[in-house]
Protein backbone atom coordinates (compact mmCIF):
# COMPACT_ATOMS: atom_id res chain seq x y z
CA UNK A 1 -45.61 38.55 18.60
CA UNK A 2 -48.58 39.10 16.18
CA UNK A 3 -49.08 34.79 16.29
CA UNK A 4 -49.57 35.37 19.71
CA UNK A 5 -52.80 37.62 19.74
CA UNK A 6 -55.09 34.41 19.79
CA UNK A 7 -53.98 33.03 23.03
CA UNK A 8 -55.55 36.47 24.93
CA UNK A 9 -59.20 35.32 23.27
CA UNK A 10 -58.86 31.72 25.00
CA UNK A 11 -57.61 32.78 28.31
CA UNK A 12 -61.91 33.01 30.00
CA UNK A 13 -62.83 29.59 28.47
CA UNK A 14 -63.22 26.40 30.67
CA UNK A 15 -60.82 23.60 30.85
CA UNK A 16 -62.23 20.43 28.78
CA UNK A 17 -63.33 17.68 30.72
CA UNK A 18 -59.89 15.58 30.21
CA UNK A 19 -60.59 12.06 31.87
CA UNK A 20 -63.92 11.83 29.65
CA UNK A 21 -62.34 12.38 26.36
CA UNK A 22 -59.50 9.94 27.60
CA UNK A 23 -62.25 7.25 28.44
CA UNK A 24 -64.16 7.67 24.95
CA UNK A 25 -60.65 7.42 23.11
CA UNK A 26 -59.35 4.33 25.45
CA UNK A 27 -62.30 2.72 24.08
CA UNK A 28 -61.72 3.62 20.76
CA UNK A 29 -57.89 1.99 20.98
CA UNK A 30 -59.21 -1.43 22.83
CA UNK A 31 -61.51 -1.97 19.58
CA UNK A 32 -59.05 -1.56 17.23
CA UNK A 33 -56.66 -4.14 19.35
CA UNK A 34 -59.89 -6.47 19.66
CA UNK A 35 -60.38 -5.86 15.83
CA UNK A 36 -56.64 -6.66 14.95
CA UNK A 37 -56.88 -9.63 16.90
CA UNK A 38 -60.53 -10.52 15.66
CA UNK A 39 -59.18 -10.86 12.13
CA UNK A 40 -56.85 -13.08 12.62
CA UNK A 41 -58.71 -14.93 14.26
CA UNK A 42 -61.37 -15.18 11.93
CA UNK A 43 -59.11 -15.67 9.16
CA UNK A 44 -58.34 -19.03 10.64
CA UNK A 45 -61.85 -19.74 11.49
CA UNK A 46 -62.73 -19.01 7.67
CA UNK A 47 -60.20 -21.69 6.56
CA UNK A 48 -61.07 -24.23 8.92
CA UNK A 49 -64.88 -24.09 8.24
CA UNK A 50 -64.11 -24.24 4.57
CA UNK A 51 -62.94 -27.53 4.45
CA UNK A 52 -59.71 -26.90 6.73
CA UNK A 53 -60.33 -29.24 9.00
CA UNK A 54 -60.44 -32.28 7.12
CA UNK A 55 -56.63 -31.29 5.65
CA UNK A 56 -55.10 -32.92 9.15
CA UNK A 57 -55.43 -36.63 7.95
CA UNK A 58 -51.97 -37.10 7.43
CA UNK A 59 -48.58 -35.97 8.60
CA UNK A 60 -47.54 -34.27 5.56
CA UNK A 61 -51.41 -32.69 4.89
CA UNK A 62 -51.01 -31.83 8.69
CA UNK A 63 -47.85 -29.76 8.33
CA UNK A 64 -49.02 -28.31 4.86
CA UNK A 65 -52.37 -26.95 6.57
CA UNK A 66 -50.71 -25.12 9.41
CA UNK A 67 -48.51 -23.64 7.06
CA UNK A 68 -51.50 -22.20 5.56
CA UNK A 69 -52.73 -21.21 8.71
CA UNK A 70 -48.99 -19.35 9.47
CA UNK A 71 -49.38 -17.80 6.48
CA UNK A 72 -52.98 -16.66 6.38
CA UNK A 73 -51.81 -15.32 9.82
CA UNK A 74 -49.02 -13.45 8.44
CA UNK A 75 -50.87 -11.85 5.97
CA UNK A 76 -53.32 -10.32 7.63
CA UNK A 77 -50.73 -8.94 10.11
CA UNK A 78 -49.30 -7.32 7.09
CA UNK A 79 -52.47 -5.87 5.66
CA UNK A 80 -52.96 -4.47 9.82
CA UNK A 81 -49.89 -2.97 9.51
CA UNK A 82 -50.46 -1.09 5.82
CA UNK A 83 -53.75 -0.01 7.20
CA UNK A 84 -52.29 1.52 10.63
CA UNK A 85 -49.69 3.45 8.21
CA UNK A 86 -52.34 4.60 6.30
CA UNK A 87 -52.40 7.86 8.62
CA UNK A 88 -56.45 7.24 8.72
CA UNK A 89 -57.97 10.41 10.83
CA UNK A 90 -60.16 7.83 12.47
CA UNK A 91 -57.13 5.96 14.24
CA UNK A 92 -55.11 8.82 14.43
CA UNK A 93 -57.50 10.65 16.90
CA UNK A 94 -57.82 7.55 18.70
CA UNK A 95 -54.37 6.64 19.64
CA UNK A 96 -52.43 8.76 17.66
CA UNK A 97 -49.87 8.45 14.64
CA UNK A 98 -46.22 7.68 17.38
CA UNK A 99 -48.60 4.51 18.80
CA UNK A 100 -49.87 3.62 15.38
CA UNK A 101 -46.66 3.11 13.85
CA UNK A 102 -45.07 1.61 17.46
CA UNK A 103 -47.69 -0.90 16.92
CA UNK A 104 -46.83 -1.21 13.26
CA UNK A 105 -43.16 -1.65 14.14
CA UNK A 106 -44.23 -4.18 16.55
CA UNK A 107 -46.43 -6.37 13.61
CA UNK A 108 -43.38 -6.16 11.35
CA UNK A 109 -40.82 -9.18 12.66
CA UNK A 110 -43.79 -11.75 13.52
CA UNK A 111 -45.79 -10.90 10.51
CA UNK A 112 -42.26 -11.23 9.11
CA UNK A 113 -41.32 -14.89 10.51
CA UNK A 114 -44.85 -16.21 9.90
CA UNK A 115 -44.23 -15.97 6.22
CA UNK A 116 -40.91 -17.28 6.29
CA UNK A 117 -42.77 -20.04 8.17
CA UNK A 118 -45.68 -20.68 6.09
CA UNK A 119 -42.92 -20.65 2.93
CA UNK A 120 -40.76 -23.32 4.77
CA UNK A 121 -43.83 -25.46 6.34
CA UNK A 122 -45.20 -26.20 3.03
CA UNK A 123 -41.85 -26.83 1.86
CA UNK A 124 -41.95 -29.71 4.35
CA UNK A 125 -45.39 -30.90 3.83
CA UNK A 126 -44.70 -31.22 0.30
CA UNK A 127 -41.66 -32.92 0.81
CA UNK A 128 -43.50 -35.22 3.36
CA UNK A 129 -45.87 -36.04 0.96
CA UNK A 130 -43.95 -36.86 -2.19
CA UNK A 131 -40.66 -38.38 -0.31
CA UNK A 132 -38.29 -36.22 -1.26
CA UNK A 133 -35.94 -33.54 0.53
CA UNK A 134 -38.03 -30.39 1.03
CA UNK A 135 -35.01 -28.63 -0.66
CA UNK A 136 -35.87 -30.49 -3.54
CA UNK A 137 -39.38 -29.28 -3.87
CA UNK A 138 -37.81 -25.86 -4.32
CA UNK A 139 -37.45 -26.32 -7.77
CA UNK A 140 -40.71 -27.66 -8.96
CA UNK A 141 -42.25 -24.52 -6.75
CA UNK A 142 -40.75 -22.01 -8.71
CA UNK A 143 -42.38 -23.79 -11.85
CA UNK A 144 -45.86 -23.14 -10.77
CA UNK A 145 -47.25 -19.85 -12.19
CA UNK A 146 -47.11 -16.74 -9.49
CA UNK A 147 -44.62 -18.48 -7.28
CA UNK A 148 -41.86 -16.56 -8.31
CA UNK A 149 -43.47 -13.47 -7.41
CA UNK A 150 -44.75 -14.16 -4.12
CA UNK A 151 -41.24 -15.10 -3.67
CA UNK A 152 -39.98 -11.88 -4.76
CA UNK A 153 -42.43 -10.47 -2.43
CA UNK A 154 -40.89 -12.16 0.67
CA UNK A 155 -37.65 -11.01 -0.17
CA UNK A 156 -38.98 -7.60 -0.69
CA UNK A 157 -40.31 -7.94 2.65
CA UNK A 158 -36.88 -8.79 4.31
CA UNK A 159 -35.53 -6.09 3.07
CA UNK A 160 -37.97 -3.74 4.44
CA UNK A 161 -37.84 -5.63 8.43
CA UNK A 162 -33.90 -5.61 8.15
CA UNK A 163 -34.17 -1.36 6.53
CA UNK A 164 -36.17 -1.08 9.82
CA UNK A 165 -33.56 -2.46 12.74
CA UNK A 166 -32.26 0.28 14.89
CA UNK A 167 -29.05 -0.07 14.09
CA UNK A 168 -29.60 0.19 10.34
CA UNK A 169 -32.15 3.21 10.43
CA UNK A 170 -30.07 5.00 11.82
CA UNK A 171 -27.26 5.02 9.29
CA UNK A 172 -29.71 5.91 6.98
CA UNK A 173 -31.14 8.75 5.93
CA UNK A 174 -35.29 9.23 5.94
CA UNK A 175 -35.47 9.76 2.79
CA UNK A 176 -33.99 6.11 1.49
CA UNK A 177 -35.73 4.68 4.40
CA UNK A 178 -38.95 5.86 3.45
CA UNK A 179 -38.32 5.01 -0.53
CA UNK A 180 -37.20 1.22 1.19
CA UNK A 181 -40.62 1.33 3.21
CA UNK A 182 -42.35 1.92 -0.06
CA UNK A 183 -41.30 -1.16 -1.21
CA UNK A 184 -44.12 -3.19 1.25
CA UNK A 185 -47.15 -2.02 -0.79
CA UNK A 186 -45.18 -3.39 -3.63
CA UNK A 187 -44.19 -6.75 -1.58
CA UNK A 188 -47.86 -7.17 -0.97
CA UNK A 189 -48.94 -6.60 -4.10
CA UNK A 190 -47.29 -9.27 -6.11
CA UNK A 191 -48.01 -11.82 -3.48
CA UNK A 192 -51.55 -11.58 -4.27
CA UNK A 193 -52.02 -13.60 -7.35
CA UNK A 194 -50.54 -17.04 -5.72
CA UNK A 195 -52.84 -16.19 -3.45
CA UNK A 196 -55.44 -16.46 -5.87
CA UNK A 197 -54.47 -18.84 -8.29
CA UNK A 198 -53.02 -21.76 -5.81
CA UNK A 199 -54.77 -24.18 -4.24
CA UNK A 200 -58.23 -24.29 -2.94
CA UNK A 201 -57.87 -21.81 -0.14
CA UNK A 202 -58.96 -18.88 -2.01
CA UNK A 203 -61.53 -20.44 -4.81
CA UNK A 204 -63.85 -18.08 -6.31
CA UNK A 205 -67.11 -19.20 -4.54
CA UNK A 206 -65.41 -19.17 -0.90
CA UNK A 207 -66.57 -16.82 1.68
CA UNK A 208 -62.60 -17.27 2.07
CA UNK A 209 -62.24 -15.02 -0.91
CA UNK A 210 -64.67 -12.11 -0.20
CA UNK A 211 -62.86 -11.70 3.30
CA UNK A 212 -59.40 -11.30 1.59
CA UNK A 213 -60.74 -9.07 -1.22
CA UNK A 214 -62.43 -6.91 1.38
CA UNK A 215 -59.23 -6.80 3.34
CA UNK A 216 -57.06 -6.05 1.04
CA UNK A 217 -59.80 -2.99 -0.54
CA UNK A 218 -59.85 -1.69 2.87
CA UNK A 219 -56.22 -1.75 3.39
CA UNK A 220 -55.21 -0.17 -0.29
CA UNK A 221 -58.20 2.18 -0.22
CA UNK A 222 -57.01 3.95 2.80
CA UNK A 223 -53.23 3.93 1.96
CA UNK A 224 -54.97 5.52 -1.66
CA UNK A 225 -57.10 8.17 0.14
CA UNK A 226 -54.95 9.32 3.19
CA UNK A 227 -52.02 9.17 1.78
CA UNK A 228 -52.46 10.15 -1.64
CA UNK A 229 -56.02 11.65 -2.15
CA UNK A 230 -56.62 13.69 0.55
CA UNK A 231 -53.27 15.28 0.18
CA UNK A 232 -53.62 15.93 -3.61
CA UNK A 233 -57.21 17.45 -2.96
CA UNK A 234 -56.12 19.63 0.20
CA UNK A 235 -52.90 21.08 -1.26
CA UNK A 236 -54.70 22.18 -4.48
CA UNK A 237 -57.70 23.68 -2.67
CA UNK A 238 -55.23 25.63 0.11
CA UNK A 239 -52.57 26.65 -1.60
CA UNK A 240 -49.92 26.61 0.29
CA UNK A 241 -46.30 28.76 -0.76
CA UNK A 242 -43.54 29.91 1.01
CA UNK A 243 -44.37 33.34 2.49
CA UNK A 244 -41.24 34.25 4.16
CA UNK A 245 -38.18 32.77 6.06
CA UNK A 246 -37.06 34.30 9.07
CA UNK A 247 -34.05 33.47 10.82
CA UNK A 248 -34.48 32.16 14.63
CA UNK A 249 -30.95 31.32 15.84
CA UNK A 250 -28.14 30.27 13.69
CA UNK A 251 -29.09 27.18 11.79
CA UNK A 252 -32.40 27.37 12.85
CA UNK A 253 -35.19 28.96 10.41
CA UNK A 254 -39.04 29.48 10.77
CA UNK A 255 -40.91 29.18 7.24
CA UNK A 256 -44.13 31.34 7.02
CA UNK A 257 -46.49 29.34 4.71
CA UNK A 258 -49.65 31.14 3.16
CA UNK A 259 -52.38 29.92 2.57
CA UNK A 260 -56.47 30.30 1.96
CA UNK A 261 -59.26 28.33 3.98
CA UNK A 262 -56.34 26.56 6.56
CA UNK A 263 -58.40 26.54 9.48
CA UNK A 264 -60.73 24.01 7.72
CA UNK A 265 -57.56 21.48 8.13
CA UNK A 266 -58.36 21.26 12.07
CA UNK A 267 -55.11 21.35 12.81
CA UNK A 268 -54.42 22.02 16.83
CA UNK A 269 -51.13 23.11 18.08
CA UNK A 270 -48.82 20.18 18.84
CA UNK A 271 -49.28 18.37 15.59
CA UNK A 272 -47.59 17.89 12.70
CA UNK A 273 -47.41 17.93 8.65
CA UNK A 274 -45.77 16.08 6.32
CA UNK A 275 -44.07 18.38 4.14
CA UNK A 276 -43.79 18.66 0.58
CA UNK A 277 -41.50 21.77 -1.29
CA UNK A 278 -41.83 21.86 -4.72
CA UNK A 279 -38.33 22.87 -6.08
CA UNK A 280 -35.47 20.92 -8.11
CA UNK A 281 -33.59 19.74 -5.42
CA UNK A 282 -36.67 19.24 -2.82
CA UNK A 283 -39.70 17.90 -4.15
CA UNK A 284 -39.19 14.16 -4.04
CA UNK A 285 -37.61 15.45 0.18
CA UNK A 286 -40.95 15.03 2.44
CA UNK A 287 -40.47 16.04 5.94
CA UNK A 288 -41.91 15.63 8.87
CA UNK A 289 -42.49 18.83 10.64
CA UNK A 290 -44.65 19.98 13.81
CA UNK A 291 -46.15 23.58 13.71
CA UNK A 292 -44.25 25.93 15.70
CA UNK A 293 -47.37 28.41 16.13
CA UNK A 294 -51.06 27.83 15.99
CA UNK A 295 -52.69 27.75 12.12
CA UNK A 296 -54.54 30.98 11.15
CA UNK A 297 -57.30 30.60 8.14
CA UNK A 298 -54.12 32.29 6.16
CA UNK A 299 -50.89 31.32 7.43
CA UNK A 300 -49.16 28.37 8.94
CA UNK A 301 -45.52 28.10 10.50
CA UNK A 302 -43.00 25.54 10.90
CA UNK A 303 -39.32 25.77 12.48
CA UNK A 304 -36.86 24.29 11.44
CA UNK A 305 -33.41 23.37 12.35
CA UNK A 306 -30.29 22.10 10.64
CA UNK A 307 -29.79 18.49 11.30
CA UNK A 308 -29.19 17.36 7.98
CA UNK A 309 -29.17 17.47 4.27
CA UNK A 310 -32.90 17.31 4.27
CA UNK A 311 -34.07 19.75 6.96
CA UNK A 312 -30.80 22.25 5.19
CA UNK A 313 -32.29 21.90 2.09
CA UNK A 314 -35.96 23.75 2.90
CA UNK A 315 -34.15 25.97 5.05
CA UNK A 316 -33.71 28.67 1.88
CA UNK A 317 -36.46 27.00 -0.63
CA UNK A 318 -37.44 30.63 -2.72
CA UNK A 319 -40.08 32.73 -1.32
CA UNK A 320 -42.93 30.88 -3.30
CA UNK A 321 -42.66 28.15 -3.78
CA UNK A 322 -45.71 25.76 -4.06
CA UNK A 323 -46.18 23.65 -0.83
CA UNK A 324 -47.31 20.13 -0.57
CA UNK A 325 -48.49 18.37 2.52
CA UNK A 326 -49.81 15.34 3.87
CA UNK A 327 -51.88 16.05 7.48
CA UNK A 328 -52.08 17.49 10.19
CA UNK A 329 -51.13 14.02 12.83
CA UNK A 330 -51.05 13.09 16.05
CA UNK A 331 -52.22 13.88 19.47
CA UNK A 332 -49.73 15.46 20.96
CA UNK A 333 -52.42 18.09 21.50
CA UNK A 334 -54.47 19.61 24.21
CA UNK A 335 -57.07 16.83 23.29
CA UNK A 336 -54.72 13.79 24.80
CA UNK A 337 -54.92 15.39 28.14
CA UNK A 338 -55.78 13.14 30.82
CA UNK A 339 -55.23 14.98 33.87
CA UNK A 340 -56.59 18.25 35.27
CA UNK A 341 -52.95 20.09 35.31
CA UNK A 342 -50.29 20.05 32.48
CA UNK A 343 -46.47 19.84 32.83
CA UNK A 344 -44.46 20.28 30.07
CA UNK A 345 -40.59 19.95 29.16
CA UNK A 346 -38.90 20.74 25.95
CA UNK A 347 -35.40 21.06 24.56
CA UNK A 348 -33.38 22.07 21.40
CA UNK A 349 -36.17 21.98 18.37
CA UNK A 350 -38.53 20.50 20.84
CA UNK A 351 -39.75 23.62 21.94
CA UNK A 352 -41.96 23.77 18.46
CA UNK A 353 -44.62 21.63 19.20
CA UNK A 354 -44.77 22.64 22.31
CA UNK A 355 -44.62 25.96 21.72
CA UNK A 356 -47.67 25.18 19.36
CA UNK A 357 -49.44 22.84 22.07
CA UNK A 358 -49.23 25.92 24.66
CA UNK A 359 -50.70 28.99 22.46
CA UNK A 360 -53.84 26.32 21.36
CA UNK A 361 -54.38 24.73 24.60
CA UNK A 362 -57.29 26.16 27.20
CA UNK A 363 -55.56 26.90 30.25
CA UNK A 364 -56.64 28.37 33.41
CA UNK A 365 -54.55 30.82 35.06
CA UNK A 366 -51.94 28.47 37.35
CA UNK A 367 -52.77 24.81 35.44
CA UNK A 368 -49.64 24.74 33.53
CA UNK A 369 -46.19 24.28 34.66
CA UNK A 370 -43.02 24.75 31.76
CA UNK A 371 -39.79 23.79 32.13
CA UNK A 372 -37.62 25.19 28.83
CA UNK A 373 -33.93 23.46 28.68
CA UNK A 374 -31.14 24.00 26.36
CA UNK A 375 -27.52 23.32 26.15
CA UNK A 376 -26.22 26.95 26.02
CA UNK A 377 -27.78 30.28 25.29
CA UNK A 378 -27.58 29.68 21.63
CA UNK A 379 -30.33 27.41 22.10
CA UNK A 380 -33.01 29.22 23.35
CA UNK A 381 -35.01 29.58 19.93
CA UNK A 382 -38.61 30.68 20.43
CA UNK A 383 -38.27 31.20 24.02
CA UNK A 384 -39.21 34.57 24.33
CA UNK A 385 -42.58 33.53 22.63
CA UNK A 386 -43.25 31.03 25.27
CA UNK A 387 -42.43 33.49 28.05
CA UNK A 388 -45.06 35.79 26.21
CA UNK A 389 -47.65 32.75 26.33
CA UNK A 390 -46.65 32.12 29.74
CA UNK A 391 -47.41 35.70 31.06
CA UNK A 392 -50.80 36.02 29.20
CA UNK A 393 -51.96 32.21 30.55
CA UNK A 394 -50.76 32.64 33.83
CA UNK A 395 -48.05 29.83 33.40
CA UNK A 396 -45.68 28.92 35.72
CA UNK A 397 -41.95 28.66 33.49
CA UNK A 398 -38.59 27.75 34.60
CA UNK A 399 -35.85 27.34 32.65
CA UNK A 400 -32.39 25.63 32.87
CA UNK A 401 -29.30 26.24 30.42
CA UNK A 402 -26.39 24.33 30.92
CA UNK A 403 -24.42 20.95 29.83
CA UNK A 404 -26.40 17.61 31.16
CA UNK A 405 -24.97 16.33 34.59
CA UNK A 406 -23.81 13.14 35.21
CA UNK A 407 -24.56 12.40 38.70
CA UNK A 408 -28.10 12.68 39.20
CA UNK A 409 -31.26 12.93 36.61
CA UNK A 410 -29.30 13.02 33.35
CA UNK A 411 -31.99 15.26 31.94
CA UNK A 412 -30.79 18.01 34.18
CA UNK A 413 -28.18 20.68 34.18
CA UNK A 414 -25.23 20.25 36.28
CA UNK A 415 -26.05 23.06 38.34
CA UNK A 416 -29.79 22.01 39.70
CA UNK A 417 -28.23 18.17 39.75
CA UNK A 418 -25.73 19.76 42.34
CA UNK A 419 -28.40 21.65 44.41
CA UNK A 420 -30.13 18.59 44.02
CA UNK A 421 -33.48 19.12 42.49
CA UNK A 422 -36.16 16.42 41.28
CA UNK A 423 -38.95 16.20 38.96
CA UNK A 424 -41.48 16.46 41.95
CA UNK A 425 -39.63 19.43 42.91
CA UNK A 426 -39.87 21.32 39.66
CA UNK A 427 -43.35 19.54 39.15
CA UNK A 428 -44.96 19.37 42.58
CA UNK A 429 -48.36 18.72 40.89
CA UNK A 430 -46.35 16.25 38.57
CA UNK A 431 -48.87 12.76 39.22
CA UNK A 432 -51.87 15.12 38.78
CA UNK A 433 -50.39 16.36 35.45
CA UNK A 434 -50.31 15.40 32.30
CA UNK A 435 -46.59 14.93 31.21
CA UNK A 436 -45.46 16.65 27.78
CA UNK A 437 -42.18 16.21 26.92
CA UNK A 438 -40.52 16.98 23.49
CA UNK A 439 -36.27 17.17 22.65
CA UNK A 440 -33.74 15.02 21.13
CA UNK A 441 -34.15 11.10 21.95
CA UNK A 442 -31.76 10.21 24.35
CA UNK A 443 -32.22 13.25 26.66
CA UNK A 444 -36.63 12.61 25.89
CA UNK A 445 -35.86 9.11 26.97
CA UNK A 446 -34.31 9.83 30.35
CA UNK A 447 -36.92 12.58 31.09
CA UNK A 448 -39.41 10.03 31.10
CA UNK A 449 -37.08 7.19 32.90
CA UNK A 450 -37.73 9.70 35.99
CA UNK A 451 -41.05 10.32 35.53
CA UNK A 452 -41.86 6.84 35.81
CA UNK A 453 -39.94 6.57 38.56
CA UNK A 454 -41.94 9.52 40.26
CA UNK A 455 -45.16 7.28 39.91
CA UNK A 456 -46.32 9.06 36.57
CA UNK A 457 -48.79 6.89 35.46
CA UNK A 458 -47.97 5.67 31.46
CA UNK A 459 -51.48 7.20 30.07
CA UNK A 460 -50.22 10.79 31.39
CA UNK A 461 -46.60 10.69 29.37
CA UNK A 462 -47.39 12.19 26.21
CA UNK A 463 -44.00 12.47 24.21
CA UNK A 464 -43.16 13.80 20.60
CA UNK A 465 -40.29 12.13 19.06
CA UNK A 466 -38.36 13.50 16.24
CA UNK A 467 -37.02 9.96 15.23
CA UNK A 468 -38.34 7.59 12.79
């Protein structure tokens, strides 16, 4: 219980102003929608003050200019989405890494079809314009220099929106989705030079031009920094190795990483690394892990369960062995609070972050309320920490083992569905609480189907998913 000595020292400080810090990073998130928006926006406005308006004479000029608008459209949604996976601290704090790359997610099919679009408009207007079948124009296209690659680029980017469907993530496993992902910085780059080299749109003495350029610096520079960088810098100057593995439940392990300096990273409990072990069959793995227990300026943790090759293969890396990591993200922290009381519910390897989020957060005596759930008593990892945290914070914990009912919350065991408890009843302070919730999907997804139906507002459901 030695991780546990520095919840004791936070026990007589006061409880952060919540709301406030909620305001100032609200605020924060509406600029970077009115930005997003903004540069679109202006992106069109660039190209119509540039001589864009007088390319609407004629039908087939008509159709070719919006297909330049589409497209300029298009593009800059792409370059918004590089830039919000660009894991830049700045956004990160604001609305945090899961709503960064929702929004991402959510750029990816229009930015998508408004390419296809600007590709088959100007097809069209082309076709319009000379009398032929657009289908014919297809071949003279692919004669003009840097066509073929910003064609190459589309399909590149296909093949990234179709890798990122649902149905086909999840027959895949991260790592080849994340080496498919990879692919968009590629996709983007060789679409540049048509952009350059064709047409009028992007001529060298157009304010046109220095607003792409400065995009696309801005987007690359911070993919180059925060995801490359940074890293590189921070790993060298902490050096992180595996200290020790110790053995939590069957197929679950905690890693002990040591380190020098690691409370310079400003990591708070409840966030997470992305992982990097530096032997044969691991280093090109990266893996994203939550801490399991607050960071000390020498040692970090992480737990870790078996739920595939990748998570099996760091569960017996050598004591050692040079550590690589990208972070820490998100905001699953004690800084998203909203609320004045916390309520919290974690299952399986959910109980990491949280366990984190609960030895880091300030708590008064009686502000927290835990719920702990597993399947069987096999699951129970790391519980007797948090019943150690709970009894030195003065935190109310109840815990529930059993198989998930099916008549009632399915969240529940089948033994409080029978005596027919609710949230509010396990949370009686629930809609003056901030919600934390962390556990596999499906079971995370009905926890919060009953929350909302409690009246929880959607700015007090904080939850950590373990998908991608």
């Amino acid at each position: 219980m030695s991780l546990l000595v520095q919840a004791e020292s936070r026990l007589s400080r006061p409880t952060a102003d919540h709301a406030a810090v909620y305001r100032r990073r609200a605020r924060v998130g509406d600029i970077l929608v009115v930005g997003l928006w903004l540069s679109a926006s202006l992106a069109v406005a660039l190209f119509l003050v540039s001589g864009g308006t007088a390319r609407f004479g004629s039908i087939a000029d008509a159709i070719t200019s919006l297909g330049i608008v589409v497209g300029l459209i298009g593009t800059d949604f792409v370059l918004a989405m590089l830039l919000l996976a660009a894991r830049v601290p700045f956004i990160d704090r604001a609305i945090g890494h899961d709503r960064a790359i929702a929004v991402h997610r959510a750029l990816g099919k229009p930015a998508f079809y408004l390419l296809l679009a600007h590709g088959a408009l100007l097809l069209v207007g082309y076709g319009v314009s000379s009398g032929l079948n657009p289908l014919a124009e297809v071949g003279p296209m692919l004669a003009i220099p840097d066509m073929p690659l910003a064609i190459t680029g589309i399909g590149l980017m296909a093949l990234v929106v179709v890798s990122s469907f649902v149905s086909v993530r999840h027959r895949s496993s991260y790592e080849t989705w994340h080496l498919i992902h990879l692919l968009s910085y590629f996709a983007v780059v060789v679409s540049i030079p048509h952009q350059l080299s064709i047409g009028s749109v992007f001529i060298a003495t157009s304010w046109q031009r220095v607003y792409w350029l400065l995009l696309y610096v801005l987007a690359f520079g911070a993919i180059f920094l925060h995801r490359f960088l940074q890293p590189l810098v921070a790993s060298m100057r902490h050096g992180l190795r595996v200290d020790r593995i110790t053995e939590e439940a069957p197929g679950v392990v905690s890693i002990h990483l040591r380190g020098r300096g690691l409370r310079a990273l400003g990591s708070a409990g409840g966030q997470f690394f992305v992982w990097r072990f530096w032997t044969l069959p691991t280093w090109w793995h990266s893996h994203p892990i939550s801490l399991s227990a607050a960071a000390t300026d020498t040692e970090l943790r992480i737990t870790v369960r078996d739920l595939g090759e990748g998570s099996k293969s760091i569960s017996s890396v050598p004591r050692g062995t040079r550590v690589w990591f990208e972070g820490p993200y998100g905001v699953f922290t004690d800084a998203g609070r909203t609320a004045p009381e916390l309520a919290v519910i974690a299952a399986g390897i959910g109980i990491t972050p949280v366990r984190a989020l609960l030895q880091d957060s300030l708590l008064a005596p009686g502000e927290a309320t835990v719920l702990l759930r597993a399947s069987s008593p096999a699951d129970t990892y790391l519980w007797g920490e948090v019943e150690e945290l709970a009894r030195l914070k003065g935190m109310q914990l109840t815990t529930m083992i059993g198989p998930r009912t099916h008549d009632g919350p399915e969240w529940m065991t089948e033994t409080a569905a029978a005596a027919g408890a609710t949230i509010l009843d396990l949370f009686p302070d629930l809609l003056q609480s901030d919600l934390y919730v962390c556990g596999p999907t499906a079971w995370l997804d009905a926890v919060e189907a009953d929350a909302r139906a409690a009246g929880l507002p959607a700015h007090q459901l904080h939850a950590e998913r373990f998908d991608w």
